[in-house]
PDB file of N, CA and C in Angstrom:
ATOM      1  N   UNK A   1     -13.605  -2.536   0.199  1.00  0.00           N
ATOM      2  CA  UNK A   1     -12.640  -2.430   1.276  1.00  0.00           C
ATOM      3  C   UNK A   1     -12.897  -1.117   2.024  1.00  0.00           C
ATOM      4  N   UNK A   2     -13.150  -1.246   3.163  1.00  0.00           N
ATOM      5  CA  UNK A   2     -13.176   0.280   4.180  1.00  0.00           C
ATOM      6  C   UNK A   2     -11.790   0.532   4.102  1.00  0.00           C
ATOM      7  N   UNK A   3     -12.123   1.792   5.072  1.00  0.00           N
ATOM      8  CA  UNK A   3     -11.062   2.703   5.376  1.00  0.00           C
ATOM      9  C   UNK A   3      -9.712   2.096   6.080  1.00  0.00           C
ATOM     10  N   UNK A   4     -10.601   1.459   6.899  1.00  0.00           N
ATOM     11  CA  UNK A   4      -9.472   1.003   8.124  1.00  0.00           C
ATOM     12  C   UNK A   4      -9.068   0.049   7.604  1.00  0.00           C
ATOM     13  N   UNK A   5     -10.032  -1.289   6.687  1.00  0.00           N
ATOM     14  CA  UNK A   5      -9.040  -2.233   6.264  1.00  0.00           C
ATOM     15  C   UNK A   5      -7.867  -1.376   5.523  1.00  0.00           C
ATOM     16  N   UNK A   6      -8.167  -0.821   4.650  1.00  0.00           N
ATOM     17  CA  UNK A   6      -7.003  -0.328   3.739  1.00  0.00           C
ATOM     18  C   UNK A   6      -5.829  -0.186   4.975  1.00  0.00           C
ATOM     19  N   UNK A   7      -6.212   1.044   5.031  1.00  0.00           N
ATOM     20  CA  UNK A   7      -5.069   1.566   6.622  1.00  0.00           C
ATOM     21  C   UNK A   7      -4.068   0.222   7.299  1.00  0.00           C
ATOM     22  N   UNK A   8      -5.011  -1.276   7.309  1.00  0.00           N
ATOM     23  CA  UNK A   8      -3.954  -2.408   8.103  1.00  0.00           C
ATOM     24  C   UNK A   8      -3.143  -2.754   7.069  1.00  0.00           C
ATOM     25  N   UNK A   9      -4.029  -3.146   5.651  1.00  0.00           N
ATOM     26  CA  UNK A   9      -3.641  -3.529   4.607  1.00  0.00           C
ATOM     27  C   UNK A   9      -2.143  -2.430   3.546  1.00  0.00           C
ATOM     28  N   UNK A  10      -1.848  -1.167   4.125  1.00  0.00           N
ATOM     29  CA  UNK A  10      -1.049  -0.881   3.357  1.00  0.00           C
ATOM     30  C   UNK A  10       0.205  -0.184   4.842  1.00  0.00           C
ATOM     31  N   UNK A  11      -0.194  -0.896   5.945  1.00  0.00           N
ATOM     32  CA  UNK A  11       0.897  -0.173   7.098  1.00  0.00           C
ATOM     33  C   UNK A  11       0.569   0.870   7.430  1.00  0.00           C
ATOM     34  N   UNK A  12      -0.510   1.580   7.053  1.00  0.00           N
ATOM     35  CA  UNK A  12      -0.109   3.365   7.208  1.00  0.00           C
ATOM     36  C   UNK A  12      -0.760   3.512   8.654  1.00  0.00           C
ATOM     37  N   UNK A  13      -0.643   4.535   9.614  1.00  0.00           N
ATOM     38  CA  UNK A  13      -0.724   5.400  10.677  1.00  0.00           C
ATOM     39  C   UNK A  13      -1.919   6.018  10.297  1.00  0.00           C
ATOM     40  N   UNK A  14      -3.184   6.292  10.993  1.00  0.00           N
ATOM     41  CA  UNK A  14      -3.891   6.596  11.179  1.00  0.00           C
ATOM     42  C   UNK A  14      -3.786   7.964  12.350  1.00  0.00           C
ATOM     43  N   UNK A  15      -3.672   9.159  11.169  1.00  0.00           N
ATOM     44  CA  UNK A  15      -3.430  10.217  11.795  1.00  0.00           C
ATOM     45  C   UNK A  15      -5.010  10.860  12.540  1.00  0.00           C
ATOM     46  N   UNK A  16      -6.140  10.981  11.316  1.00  0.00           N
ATOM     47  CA  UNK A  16      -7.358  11.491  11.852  1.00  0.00           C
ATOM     48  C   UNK A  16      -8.390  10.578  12.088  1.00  0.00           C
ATOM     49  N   UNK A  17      -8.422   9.808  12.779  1.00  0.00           N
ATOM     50  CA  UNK A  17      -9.321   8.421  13.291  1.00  0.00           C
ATOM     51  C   UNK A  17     -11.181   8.674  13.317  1.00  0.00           C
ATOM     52  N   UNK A  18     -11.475  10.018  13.257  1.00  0.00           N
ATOM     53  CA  UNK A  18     -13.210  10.190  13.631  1.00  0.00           C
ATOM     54  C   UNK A  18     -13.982  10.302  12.198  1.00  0.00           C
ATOM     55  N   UNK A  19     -13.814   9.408  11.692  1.00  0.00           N
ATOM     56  CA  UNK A  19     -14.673   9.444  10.266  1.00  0.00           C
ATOM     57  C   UNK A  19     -15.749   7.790  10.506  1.00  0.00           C
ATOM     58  N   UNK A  20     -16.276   8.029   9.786  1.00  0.00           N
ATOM     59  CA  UNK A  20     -17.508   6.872   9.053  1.00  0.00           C
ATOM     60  C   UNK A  20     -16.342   6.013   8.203  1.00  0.00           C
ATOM     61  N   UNK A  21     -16.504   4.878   8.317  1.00  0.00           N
ATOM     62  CA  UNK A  21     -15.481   3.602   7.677  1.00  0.00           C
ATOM     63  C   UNK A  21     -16.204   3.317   6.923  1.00  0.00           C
ATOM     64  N   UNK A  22     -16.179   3.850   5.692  1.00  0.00           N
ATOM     65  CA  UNK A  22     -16.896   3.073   4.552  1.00  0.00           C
ATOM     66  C   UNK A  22     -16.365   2.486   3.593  1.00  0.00           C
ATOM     67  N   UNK A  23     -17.127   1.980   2.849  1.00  0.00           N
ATOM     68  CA  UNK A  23     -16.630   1.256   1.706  1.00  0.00           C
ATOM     69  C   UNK A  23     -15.665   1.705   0.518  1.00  0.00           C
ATOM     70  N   UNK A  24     -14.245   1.629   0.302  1.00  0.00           N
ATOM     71  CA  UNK A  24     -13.826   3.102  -0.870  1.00  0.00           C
ATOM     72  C   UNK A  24     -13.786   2.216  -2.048  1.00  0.00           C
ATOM     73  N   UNK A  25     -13.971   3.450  -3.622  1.00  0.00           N
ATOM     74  CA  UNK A  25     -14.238   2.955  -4.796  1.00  0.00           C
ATOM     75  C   UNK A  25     -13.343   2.757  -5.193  1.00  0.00           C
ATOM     76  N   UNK A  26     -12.006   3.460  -5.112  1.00  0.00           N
ATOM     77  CA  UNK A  26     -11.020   3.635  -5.684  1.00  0.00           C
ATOM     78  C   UNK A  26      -9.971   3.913  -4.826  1.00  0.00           C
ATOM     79  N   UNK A  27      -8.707   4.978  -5.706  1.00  0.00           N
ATOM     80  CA  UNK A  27      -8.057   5.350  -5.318  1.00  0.00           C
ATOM     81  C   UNK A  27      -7.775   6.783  -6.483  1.00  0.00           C
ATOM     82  N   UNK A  28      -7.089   7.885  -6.350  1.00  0.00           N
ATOM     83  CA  UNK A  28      -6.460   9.364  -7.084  1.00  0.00           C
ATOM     84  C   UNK A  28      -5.315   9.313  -6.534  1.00  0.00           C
ATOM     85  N   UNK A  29      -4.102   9.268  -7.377  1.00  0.00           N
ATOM     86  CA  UNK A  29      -3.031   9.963  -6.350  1.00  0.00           C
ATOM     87  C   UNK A  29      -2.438  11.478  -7.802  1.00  0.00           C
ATOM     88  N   UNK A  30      -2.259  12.086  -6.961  1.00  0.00           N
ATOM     89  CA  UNK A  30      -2.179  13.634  -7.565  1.00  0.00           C
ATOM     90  C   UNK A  30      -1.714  14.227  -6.630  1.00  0.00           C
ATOM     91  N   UNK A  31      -0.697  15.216  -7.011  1.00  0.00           N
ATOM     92  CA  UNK A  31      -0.278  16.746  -5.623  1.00  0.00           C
ATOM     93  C   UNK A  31      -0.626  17.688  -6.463  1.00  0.00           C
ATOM     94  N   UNK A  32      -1.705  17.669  -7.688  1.00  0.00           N
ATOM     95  CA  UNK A  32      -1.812  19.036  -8.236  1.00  0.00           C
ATOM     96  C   UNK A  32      -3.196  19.092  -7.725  1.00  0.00           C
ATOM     97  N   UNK A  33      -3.718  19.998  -6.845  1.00  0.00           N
ATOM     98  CA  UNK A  33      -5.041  19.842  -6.493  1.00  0.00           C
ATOM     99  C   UNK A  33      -6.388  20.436  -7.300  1.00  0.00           C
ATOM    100  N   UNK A  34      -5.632  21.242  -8.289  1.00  0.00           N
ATOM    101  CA  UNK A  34      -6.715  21.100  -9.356  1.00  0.00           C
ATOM    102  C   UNK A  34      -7.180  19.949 -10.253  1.00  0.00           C
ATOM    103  N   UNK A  35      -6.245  19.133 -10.731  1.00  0.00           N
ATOM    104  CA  UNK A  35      -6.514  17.799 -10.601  1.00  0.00           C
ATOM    105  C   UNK A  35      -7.519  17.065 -10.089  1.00  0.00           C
ATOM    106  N   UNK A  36      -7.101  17.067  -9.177  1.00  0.00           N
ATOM    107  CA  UNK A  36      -7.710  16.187  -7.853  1.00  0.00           C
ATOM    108  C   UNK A  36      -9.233  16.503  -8.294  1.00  0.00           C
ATOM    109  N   UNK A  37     -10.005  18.158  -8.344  1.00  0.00           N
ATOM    110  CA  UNK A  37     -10.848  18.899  -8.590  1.00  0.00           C
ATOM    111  C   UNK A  37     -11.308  17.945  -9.991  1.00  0.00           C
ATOM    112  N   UNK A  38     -10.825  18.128 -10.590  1.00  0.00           N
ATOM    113  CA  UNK A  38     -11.253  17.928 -12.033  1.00  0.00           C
ATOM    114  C   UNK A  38     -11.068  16.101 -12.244  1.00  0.00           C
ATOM    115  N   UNK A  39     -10.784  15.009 -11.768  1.00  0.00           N
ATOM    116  CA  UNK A  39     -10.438  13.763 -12.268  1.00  0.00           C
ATOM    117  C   UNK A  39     -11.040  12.807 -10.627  1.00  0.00           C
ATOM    118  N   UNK A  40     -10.382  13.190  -9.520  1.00  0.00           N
ATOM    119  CA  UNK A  40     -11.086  12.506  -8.909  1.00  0.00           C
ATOM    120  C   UNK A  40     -12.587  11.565  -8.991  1.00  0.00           C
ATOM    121  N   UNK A  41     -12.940  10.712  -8.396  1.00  0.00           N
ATOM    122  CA  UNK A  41     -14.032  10.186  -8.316  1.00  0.00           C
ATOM    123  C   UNK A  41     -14.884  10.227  -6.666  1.00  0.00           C
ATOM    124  N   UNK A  42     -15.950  10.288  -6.451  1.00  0.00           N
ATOM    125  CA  UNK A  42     -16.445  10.298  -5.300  1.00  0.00           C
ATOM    126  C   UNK A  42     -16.390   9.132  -4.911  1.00  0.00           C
ATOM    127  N   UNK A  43     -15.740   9.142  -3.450  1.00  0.00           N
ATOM    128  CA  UNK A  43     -15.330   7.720  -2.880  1.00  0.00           C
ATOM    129  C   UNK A  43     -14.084   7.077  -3.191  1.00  0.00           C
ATOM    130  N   UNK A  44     -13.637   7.804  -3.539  1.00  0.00           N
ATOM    131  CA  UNK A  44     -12.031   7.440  -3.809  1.00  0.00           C
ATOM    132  C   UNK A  44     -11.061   7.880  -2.566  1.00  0.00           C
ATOM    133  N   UNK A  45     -10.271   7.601  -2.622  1.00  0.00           N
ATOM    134  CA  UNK A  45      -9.103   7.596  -1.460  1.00  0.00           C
ATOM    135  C   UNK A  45      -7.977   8.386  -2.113  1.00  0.00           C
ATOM    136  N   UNK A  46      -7.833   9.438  -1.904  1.00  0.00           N
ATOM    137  CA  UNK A  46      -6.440  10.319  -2.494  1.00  0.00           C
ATOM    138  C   UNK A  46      -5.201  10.323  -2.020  1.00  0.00           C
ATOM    139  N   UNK A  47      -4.062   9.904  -2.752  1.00  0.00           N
ATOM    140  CA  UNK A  47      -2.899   9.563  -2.366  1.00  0.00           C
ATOM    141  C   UNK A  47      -1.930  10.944  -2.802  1.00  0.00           C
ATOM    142  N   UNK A  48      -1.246  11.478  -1.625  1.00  0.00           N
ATOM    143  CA  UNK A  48      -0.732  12.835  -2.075  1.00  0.00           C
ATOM    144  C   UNK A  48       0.519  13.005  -0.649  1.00  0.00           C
ATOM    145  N   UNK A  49       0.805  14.120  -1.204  1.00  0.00           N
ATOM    146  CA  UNK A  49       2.009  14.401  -0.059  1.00  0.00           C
ATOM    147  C   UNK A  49       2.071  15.811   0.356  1.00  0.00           C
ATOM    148  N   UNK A  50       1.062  16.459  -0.197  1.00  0.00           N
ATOM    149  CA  UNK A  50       0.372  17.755  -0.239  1.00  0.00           C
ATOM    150  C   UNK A  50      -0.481  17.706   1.297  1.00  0.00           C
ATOM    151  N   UNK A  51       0.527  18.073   2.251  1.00  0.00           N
ATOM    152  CA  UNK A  51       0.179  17.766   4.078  1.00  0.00           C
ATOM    153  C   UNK A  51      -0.718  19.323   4.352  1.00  0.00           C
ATOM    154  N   UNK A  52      -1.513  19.659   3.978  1.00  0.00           N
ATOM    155  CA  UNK A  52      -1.844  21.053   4.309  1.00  0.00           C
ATOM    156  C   UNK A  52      -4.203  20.883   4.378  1.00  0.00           C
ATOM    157  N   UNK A  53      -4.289  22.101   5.247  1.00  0.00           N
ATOM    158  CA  UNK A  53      -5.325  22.308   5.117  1.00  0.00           C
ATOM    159  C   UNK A  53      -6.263  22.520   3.997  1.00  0.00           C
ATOM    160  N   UNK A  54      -5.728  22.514   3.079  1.00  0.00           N
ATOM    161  CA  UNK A  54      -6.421  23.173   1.390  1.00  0.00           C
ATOM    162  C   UNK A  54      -6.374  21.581   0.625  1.00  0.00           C
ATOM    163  N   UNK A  55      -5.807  20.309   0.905  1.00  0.00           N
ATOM    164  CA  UNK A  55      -6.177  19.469   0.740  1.00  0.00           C
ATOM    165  C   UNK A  55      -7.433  18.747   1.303  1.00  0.00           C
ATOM    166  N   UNK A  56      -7.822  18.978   2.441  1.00  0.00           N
ATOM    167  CA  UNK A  56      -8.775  18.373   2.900  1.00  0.00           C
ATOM    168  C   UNK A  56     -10.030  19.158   2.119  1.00  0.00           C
ATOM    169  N   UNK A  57     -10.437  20.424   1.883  1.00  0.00           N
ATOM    170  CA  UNK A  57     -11.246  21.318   1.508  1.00  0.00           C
ATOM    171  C   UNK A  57     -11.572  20.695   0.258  1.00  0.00           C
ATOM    172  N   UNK A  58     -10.335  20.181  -0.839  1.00  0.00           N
ATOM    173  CA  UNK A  58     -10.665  19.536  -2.072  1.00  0.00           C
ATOM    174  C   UNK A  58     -11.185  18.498  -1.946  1.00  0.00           C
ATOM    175  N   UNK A  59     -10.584  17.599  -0.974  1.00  0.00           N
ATOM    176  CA  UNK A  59     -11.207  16.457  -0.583  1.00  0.00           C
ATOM    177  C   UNK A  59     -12.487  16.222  -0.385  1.00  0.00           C
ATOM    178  N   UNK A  60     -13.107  17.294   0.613  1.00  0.00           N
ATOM    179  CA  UNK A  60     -14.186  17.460   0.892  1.00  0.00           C
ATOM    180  C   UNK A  60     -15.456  17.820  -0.063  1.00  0.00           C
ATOM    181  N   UNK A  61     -14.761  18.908  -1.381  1.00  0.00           N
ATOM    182  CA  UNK A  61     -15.441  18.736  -2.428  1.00  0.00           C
ATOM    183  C   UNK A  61     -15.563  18.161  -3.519  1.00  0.00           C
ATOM    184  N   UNK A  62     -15.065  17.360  -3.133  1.00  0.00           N
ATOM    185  CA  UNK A  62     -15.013  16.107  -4.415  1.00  0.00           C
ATOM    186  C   UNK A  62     -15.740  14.715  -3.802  1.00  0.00           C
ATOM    187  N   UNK A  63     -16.046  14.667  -2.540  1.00  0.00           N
ATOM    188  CA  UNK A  63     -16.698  14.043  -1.754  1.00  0.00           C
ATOM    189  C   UNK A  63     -15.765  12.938  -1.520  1.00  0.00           C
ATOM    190  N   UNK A  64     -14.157  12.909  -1.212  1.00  0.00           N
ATOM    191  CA  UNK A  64     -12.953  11.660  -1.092  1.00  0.00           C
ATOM    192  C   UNK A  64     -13.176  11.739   0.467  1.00  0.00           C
ATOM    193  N   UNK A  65     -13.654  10.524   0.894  1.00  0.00           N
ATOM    194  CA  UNK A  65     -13.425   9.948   2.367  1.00  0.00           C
ATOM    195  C   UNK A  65     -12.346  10.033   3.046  1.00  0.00           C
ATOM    196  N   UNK A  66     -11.256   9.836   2.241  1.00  0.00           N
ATOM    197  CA  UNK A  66      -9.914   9.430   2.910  1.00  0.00           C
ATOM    198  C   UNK A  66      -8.622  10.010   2.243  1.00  0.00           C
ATOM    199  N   UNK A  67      -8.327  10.990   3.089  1.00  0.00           N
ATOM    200  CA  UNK A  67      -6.223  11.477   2.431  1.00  0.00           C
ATOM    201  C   UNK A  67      -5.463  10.585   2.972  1.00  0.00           C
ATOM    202  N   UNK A  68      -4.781  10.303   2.116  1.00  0.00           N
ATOM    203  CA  UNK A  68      -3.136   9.291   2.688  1.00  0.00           C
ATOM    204  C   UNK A  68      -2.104  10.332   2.015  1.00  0.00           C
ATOM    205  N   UNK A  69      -1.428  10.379   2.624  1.00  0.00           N
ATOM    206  CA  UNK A  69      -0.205  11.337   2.996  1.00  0.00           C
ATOM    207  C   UNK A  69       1.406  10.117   2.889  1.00  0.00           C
ATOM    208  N   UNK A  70       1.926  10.413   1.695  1.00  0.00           N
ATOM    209  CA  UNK A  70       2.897  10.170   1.513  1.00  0.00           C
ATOM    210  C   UNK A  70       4.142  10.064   2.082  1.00  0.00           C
ATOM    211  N   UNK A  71       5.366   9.580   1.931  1.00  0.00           N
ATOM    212  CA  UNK A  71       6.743  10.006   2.311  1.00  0.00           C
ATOM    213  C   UNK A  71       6.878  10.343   3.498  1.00  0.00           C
ATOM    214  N   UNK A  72       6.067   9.587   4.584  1.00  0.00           N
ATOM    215  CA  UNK A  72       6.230  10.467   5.911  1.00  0.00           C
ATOM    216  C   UNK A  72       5.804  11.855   6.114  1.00  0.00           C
ATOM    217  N   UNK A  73       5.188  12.699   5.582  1.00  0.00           N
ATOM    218  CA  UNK A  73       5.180  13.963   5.313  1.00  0.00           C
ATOM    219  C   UNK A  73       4.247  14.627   6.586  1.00  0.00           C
ATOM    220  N   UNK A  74       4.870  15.387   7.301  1.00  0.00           N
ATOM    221  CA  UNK A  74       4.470  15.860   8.434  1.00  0.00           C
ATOM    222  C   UNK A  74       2.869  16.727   8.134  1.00  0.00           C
ATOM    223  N   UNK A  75       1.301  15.900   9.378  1.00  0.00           N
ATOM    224  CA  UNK A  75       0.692  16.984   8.809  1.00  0.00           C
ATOM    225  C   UNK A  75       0.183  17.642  10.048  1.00  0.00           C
ATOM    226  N   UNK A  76       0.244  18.841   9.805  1.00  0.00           N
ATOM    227  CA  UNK A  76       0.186  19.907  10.717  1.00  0.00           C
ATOM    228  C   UNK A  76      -1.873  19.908  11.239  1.00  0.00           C
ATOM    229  N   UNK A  77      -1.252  20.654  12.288  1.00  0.00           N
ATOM    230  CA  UNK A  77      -2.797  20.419  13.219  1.00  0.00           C
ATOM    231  C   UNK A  77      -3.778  21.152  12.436  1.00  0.00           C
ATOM    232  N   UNK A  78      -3.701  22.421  11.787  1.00  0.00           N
ATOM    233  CA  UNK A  78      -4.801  22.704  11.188  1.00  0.00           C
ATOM    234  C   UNK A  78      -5.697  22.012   9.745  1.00  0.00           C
ATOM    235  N   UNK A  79      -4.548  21.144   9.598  1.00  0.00           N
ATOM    236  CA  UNK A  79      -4.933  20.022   8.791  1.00  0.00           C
ATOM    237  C   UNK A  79      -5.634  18.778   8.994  1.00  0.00           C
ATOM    238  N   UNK A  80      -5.190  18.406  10.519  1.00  0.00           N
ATOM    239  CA  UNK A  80      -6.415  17.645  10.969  1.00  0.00           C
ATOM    240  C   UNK A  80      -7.276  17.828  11.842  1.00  0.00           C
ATOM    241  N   UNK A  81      -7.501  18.864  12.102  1.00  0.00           N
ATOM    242  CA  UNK A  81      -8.409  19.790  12.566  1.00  0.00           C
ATOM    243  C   UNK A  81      -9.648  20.135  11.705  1.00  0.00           C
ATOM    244  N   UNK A  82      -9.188  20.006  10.422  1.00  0.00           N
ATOM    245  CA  UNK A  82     -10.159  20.518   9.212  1.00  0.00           C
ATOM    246  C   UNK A  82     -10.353  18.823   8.446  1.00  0.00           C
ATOM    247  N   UNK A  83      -9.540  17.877   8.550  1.00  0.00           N
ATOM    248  CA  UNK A  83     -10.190  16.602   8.270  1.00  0.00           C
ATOM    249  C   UNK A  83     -11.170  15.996   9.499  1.00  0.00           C
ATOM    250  N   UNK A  84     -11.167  16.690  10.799  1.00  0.00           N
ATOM    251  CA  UNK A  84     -11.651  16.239  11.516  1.00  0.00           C
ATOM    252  C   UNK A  84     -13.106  16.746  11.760  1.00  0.00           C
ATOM    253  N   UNK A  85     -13.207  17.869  11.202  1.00  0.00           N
ATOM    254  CA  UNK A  85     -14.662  18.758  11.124  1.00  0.00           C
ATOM    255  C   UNK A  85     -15.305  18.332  10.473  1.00  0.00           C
ATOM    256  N   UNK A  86     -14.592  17.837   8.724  1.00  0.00           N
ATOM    257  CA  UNK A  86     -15.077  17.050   7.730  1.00  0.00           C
ATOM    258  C   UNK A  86     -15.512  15.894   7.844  1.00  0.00           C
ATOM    259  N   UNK A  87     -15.067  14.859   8.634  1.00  0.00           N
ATOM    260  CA  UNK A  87     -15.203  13.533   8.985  1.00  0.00           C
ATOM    261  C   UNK A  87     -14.424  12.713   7.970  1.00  0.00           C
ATOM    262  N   UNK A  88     -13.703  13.244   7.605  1.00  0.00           N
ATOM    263  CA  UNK A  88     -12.419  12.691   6.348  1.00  0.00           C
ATOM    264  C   UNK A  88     -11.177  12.036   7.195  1.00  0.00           C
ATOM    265  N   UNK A  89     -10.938  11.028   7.194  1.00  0.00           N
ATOM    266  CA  UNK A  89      -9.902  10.140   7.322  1.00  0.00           C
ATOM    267  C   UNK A  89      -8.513  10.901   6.735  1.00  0.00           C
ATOM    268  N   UNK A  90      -7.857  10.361   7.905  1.00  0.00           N
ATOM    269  CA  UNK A  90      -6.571  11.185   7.713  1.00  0.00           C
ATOM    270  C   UNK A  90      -5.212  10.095   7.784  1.00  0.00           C
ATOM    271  N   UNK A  91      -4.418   9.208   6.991  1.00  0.00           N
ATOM    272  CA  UNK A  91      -3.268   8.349   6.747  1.00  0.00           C
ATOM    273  C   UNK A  91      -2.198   8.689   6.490  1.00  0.00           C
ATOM    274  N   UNK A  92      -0.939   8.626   7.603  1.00  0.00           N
ATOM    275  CA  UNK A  92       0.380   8.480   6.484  1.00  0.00           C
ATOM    276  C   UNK A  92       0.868   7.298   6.913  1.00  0.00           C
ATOM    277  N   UNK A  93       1.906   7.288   5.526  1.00  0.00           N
ATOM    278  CA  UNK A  93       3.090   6.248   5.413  1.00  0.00           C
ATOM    279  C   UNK A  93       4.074   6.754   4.931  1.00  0.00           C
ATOM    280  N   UNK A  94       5.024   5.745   5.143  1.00  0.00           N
ATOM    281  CA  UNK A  94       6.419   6.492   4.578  1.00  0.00           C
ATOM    282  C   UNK A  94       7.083   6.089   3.192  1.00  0.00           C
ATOM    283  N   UNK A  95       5.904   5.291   2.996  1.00  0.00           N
ATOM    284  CA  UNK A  95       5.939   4.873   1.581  1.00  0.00           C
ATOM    285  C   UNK A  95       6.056   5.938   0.425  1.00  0.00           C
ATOM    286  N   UNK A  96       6.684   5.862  -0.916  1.00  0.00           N
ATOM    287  CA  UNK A  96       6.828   7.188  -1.786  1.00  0.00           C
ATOM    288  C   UNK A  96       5.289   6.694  -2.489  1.00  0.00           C
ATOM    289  N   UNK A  97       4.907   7.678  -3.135  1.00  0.00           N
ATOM    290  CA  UNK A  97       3.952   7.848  -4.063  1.00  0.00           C
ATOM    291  C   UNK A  97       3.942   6.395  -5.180  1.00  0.00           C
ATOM    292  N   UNK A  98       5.209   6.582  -5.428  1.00  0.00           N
ATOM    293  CA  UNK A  98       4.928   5.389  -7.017  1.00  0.00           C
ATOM    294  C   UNK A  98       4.440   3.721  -6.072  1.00  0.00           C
ATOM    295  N   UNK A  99       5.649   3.535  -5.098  1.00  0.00           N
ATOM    296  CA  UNK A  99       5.302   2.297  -4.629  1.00  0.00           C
ATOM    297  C   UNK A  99       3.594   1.808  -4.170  1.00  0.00           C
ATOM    298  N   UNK A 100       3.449   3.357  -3.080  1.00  0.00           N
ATOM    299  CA  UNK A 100       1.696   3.004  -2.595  1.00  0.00           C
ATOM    300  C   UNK A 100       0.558   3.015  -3.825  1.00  0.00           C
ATOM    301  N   UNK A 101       0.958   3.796  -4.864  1.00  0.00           N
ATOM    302  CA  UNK A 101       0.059   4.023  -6.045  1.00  0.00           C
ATOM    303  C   UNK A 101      -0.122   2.182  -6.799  1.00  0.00           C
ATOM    304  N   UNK A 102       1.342   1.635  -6.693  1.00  0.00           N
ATOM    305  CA  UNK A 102       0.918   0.026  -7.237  1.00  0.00           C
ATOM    306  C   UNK A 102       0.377  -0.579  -6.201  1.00  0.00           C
ATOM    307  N   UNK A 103       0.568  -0.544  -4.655  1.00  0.00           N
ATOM    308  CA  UNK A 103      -0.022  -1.554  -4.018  1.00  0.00           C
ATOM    309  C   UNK A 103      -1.352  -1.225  -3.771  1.00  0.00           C
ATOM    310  N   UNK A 104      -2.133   0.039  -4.119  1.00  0.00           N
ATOM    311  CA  UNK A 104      -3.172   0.191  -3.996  1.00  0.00           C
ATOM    312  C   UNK A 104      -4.295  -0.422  -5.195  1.00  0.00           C
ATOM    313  N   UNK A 105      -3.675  -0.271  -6.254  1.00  0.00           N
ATOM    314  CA  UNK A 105      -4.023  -0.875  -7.857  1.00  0.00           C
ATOM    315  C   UNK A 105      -4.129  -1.888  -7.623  1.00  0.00           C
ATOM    316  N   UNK A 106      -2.890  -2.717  -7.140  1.00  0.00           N
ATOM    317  CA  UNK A 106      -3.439  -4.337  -6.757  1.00  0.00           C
ATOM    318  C   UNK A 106      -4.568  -4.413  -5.815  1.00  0.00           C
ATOM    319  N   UNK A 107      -4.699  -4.059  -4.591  1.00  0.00           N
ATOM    320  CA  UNK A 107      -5.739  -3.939  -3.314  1.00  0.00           C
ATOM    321  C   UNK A 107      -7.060  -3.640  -3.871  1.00  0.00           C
ATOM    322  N   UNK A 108      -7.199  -2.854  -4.913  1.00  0.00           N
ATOM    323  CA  UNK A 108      -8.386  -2.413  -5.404  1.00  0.00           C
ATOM    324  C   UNK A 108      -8.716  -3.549  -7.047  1.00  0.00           C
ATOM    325  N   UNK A 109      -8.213  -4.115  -7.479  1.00  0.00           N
ATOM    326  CA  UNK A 109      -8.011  -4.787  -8.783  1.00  0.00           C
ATOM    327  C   UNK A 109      -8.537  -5.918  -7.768  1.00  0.00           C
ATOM    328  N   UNK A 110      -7.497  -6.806  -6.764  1.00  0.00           N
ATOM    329  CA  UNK A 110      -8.492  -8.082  -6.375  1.00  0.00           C
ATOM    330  C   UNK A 110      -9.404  -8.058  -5.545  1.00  0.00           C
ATOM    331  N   UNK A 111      -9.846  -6.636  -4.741  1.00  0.00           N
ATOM    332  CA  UNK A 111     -11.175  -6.219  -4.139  1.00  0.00           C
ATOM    333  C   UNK A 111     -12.423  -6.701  -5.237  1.00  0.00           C
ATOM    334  N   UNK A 112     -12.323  -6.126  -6.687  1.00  0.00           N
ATOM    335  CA  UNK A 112     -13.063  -5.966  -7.981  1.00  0.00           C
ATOM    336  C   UNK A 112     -13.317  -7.169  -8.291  1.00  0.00           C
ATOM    337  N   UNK A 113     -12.130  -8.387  -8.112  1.00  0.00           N
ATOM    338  CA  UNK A 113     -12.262  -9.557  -8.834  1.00  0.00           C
ATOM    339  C   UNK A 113     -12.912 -10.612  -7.786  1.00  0.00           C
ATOM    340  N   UNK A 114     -12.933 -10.147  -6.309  1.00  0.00           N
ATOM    341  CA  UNK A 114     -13.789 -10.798  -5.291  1.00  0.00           C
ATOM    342  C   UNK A 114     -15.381 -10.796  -5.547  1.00  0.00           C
ATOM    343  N   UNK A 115     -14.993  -9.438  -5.748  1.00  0.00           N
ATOM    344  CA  UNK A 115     -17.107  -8.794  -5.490  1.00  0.00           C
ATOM    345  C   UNK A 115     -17.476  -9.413  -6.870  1.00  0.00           C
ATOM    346  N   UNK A 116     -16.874  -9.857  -7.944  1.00  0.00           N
ATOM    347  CA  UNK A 116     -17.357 -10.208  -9.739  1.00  0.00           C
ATOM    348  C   UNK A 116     -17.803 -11.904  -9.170  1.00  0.00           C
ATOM    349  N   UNK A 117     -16.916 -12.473  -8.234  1.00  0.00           N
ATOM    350  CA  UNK A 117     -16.952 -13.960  -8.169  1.00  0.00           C
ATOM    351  C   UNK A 117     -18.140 -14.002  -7.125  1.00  0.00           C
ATOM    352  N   UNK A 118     -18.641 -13.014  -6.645  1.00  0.00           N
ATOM    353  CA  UNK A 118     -19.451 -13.314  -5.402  1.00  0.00           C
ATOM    354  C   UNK A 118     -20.599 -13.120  -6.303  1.00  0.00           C
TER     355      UNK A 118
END
């Protein structure tokens, strides 16, 4: 599933639009960004509410394509300013953490069970 499908597929707003739409592996959701550092996977999509510039930087070194931004959570310009240098995809919704964390598990669980039957 790309970027953008996800993005139709879970409602969210497409805050930083200039990235490469690729294919994502997963999903992380974490607001501890050492975490994120240490458990993430490359190509994963990070689900957080942590709206700031020092998220994208982790993002960026962990090699995550795409932040989705929680709870509505306002993100400020130097934040997509710095996903936008990165070429990192930038999402919110107003969805809380627990709800988007299951509909993403499902989205990614029958993504898995498509590509096994193909």
């Amino acid at each position: 599933m790309t970027i953008r499908e996800l993005a139709a597929r879970i409602g969210a707003e497409i805050i930083q639009g200039e990235f490469e739409d690729v294919n994502l592996r997963g999903a992380y959701a974490s607001d501890l960004l050492s975490d994120v550092l240490a458990h993430a996977a490359e190509g994963d999509a990070l689900l957080t509410v942590q709206a700031h510039k020092n998220t994208v930087a982790v993002a960026a070194a962990k090699h995550l394509p795409l932040i989705i931004i929680a709870n509505s959570q306002p993100v400020p310009p130097d934040m997509e300013d710095a996903a936008r240098a990165r070429g990192i995809a930038l999402l919110r919704t107003g969805k809380n953490q627990f709800t988007l964390s299951g509909e993403l598990y499902e989205l990614f669980r029958r993504e898995a069970g498509k590509n096994r039957e193909n």
